[in-house]
C-alpha atoms as a PDB file:
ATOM      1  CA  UNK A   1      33.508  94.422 127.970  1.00  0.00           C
ATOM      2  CA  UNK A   2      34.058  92.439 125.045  1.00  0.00           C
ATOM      3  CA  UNK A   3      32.334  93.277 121.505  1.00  0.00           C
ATOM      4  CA  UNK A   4      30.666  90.086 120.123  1.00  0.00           C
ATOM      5  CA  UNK A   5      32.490  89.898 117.141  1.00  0.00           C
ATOM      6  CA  UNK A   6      32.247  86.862 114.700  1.00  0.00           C
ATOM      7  CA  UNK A   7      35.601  85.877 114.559  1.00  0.00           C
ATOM      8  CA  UNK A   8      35.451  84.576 118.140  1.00  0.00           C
ATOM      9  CA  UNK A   9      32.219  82.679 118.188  1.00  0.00           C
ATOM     10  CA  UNK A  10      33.732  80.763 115.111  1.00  0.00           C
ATOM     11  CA  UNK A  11      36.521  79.597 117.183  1.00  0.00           C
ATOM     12  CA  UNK A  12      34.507  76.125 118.304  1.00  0.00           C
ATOM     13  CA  UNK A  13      31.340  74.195 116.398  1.00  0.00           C
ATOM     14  CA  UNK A  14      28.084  75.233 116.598  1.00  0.00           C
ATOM     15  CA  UNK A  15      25.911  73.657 119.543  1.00  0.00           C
ATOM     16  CA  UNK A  16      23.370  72.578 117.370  1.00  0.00           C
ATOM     17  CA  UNK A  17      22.038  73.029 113.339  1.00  0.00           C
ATOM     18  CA  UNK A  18      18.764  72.611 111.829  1.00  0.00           C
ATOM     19  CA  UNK A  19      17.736  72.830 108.356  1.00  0.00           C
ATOM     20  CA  UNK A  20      13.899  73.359 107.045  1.00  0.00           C
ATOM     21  CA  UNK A  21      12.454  73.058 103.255  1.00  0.00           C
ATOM     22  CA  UNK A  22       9.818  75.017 102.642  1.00  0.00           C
ATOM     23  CA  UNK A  23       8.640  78.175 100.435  1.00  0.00           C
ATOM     24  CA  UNK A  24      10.914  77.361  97.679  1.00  0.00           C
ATOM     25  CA  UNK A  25      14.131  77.860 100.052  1.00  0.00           C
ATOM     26  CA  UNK A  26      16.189  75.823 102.126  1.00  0.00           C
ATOM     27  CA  UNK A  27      16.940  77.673 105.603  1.00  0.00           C
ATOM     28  CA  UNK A  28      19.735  76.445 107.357  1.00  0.00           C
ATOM     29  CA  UNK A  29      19.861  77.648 111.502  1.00  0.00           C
ATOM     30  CA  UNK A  30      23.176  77.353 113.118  1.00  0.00           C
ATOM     31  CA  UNK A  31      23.568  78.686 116.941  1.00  0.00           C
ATOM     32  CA  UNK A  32      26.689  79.146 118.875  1.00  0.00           C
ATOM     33  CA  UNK A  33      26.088  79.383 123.017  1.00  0.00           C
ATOM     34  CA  UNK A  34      28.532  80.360 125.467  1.00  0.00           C
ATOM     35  CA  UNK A  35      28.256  80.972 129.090  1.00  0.00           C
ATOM     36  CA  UNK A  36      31.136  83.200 129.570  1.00  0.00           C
ATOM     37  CA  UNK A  37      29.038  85.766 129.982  1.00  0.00           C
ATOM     38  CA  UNK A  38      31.338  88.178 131.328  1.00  0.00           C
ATOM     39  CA  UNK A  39      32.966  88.335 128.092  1.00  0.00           C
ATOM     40  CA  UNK A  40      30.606  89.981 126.503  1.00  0.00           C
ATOM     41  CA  UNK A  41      27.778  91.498 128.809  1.00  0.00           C
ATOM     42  CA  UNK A  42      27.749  93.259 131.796  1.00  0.00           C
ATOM     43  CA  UNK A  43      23.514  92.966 132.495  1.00  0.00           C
ATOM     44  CA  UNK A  44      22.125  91.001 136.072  1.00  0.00           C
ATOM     45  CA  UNK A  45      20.641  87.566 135.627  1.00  0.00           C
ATOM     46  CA  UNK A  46      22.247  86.733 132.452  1.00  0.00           C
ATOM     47  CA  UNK A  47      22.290  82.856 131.954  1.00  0.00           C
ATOM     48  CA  UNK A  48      23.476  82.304 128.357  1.00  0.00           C
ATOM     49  CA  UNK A  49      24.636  84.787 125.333  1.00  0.00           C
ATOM     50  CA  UNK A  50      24.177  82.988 121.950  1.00  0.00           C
ATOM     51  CA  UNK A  51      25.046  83.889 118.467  1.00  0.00           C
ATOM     52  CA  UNK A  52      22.616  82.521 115.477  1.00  0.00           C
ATOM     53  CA  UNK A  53      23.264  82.219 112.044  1.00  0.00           C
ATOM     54  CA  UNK A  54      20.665  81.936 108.936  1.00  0.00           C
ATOM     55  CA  UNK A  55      21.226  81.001 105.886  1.00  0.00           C
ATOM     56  CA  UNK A  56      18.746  80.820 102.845  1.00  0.00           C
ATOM     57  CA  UNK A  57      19.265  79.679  99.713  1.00  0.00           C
ATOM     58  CA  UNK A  58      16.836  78.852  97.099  1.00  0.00           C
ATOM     59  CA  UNK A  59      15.330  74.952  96.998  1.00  0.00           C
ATOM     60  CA  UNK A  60      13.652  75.153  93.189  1.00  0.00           C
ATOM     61  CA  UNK A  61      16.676  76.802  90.862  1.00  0.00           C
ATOM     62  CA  UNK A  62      14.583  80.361  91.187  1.00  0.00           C
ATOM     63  CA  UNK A  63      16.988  83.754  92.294  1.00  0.00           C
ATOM     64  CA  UNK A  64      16.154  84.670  96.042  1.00  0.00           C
ATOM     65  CA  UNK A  65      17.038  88.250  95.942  1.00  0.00           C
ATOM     66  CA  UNK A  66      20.429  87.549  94.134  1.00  0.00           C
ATOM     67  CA  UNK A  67      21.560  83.945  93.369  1.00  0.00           C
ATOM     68  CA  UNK A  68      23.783  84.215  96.268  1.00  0.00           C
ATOM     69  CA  UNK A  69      22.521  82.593  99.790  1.00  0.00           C
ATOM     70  CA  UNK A  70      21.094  85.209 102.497  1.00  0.00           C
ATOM     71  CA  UNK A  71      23.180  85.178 105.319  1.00  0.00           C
ATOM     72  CA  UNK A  72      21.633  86.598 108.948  1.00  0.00           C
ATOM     73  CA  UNK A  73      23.440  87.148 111.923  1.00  0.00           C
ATOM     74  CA  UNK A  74      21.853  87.776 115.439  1.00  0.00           C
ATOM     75  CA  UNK A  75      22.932  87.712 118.563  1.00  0.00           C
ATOM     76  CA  UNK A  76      20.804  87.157 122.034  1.00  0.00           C
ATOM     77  CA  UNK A  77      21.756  86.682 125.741  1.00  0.00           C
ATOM     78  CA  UNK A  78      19.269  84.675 127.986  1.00  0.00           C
ATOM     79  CA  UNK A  79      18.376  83.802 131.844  1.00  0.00           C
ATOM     80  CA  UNK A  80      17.907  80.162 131.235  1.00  0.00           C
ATOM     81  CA  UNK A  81      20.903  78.548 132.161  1.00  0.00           C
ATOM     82  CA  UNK A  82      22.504  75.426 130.085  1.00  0.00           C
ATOM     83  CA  UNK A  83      20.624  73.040 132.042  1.00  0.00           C
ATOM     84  CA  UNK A  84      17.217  75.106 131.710  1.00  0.00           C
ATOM     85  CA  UNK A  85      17.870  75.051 127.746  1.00  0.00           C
ATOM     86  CA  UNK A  86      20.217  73.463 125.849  1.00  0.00           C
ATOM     87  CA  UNK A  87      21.726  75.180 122.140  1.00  0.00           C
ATOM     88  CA  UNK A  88      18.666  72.672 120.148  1.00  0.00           C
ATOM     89  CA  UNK A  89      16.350  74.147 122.750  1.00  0.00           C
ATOM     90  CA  UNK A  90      17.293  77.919 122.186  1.00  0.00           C
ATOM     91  CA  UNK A  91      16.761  77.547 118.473  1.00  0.00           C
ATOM     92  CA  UNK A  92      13.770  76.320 118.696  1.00  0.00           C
ATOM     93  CA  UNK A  93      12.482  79.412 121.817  1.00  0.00           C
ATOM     94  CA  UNK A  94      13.539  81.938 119.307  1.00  0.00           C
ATOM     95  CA  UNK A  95      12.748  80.315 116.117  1.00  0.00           C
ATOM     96  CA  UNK A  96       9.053  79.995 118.315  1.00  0.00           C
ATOM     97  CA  UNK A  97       9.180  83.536 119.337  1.00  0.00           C
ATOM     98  CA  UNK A  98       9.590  85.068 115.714  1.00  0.00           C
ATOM     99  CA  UNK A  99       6.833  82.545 114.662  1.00  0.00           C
ATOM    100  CA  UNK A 100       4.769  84.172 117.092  1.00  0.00           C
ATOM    101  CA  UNK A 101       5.170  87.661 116.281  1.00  0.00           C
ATOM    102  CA  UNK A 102       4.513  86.625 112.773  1.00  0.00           C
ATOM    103  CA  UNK A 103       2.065  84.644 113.427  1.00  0.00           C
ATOM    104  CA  UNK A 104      -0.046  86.827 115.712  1.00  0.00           C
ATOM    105  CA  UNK A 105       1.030  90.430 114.713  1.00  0.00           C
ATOM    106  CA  UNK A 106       2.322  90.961 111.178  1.00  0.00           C
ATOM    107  CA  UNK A 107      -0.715  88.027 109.731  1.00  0.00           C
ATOM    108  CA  UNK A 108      -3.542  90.075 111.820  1.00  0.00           C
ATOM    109  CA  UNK A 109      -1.734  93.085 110.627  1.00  0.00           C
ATOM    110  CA  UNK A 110      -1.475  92.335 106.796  1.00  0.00           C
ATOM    111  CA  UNK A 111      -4.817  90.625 106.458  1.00  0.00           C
ATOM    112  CA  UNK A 112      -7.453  91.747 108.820  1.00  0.00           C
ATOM    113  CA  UNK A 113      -6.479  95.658 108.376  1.00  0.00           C
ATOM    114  CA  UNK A 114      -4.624  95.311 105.078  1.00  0.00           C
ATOM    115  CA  UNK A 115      -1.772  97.382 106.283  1.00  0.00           C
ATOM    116  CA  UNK A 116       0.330  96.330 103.016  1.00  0.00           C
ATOM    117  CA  UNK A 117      -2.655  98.584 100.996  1.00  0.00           C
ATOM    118  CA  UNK A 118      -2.257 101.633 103.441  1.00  0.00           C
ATOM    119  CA  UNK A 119      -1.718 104.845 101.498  1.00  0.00           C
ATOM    120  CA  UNK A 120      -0.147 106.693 104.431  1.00  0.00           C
ATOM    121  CA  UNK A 121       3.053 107.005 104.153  1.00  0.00           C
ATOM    122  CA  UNK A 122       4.634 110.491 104.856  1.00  0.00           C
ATOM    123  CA  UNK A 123       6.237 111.949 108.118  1.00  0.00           C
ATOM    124  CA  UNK A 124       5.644 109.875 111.143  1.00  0.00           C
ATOM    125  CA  UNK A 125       2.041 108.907 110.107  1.00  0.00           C
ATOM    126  CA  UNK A 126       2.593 105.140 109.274  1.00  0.00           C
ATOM    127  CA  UNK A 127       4.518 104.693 112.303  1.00  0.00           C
ATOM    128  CA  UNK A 128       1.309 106.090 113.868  1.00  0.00           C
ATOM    129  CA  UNK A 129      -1.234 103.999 112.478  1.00  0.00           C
ATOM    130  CA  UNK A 130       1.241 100.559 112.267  1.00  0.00           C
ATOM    131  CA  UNK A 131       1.132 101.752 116.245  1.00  0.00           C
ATOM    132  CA  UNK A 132      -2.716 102.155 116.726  1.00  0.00           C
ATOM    133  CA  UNK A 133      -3.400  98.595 114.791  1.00  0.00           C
ATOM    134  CA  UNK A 134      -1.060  97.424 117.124  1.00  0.00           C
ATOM    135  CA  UNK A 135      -3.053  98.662 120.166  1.00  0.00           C
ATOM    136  CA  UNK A 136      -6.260  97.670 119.012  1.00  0.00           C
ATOM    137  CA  UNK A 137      -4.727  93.994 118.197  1.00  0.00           C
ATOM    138  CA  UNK A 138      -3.964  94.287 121.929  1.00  0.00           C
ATOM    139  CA  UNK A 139      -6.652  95.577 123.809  1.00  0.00           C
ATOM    140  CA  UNK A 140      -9.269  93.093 121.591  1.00  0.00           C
ATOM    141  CA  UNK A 141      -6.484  90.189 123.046  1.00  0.00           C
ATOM    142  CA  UNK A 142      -6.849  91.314 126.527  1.00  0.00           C
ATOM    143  CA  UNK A 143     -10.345  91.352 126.206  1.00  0.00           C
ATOM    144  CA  UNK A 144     -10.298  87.641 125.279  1.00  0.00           C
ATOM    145  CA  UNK A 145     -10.758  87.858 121.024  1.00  0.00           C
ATOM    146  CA  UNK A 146      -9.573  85.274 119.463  1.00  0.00           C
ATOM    147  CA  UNK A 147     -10.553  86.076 116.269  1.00  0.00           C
ATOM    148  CA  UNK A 148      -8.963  89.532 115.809  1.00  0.00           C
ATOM    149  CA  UNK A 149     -11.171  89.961 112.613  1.00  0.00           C
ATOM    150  CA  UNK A 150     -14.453  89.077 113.839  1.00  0.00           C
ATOM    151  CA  UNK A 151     -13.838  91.510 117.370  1.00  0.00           C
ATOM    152  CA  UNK A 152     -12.924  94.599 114.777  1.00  0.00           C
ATOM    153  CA  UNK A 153     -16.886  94.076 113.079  1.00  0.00           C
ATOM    154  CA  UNK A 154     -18.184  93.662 115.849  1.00  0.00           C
ATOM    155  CA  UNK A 155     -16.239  96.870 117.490  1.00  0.00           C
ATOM    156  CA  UNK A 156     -17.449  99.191 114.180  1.00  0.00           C
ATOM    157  CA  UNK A 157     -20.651  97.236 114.556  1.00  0.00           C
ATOM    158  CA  UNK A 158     -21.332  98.857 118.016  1.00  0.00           C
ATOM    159  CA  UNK A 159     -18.466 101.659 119.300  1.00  0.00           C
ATOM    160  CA  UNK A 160     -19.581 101.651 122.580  1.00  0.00           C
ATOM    161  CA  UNK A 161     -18.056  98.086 122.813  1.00  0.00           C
ATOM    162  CA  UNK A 162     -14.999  99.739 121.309  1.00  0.00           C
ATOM    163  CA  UNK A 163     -14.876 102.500 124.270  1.00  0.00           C
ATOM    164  CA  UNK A 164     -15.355  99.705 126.744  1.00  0.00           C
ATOM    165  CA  UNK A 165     -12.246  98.352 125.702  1.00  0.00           C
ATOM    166  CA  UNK A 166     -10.158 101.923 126.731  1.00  0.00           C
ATOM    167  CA  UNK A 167     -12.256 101.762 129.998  1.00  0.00           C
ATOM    168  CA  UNK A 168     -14.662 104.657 128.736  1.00  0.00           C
END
């Protein structure tokens, strides 16, 4: 098996580009696709492997860490197939997916149980409790909350609902 290795991928153009304003930055998404999949993976059911690059630079003259642009690399392999989703198409399933997690997890996370404040920070502790928030974000989803913030008052409001929730 073949490593994934830069060089390669930046033997033909990207399959698609976009490029977003926003936040004071300019982010530029390029994604290379390739369906030569035993090249590089040996996994069952693999469709597509891509390669995405990110690039930020800063939109209003200010220093984003550095004055140089931010360059990210990541790579991905997929079971949708060329026809199922074309290079624009990936982009915009993972560019959805991180939106998501940010969205749904790190937001809830930050603002509704003001992780950024936590004190707890030595051993394996805020692994721990970055782990239980997670769990409780979950278990109030399952249980139909949309509004992670209202379910957690109304949980410390009355802990038997809470219980309920683990099935106790």
């Amino acid at each position: 098996m073949t490593t994934l290795r830069a060089s390669r991928w930046r033997l033909f153009p990207p399959g698609a580009e976009t490029c977003d304003k926003g936040h004071g930055r300019i982010e530029v998404r390029r994604i290379w696709t390739s369906t030569d999949i035993n090249s590089y993976v040996e996994f069952p059911h693999v469709g597509q492997v891509f390669r995405i690059e990110r690039t930020v630079t800063s939109s209003n003259g200010s220093p984003l860490k550095g004055s140089r642009p931010r360059l990210e690399v990541c790579f991905g392999v997929t079971s949708l197939k060329p026809t199922d989703a074309s290079p624009h198409r990936l982009l915009e399933l993972v560019r959805a997916h991180w939106a998501a997690i940010e969205n749904g997890l790190h937001w809830v996370r930050d603002v509704t149980f003001d992780e950024d404040r936590s004190q707890v920070r030595t051993g394996t502790a805020a692994r721990a409790m970055a782990s239980f928030r997670n769990l409780a974000i979950s278990l109030l989803r399952q249980a139909g909350a949309v509004n992670i913030a209202e379910a957690t008052r109304s949980c410390a409001n009355d802990p038997r609902s809470a219980l309920r929730l683990i099935g106790l």
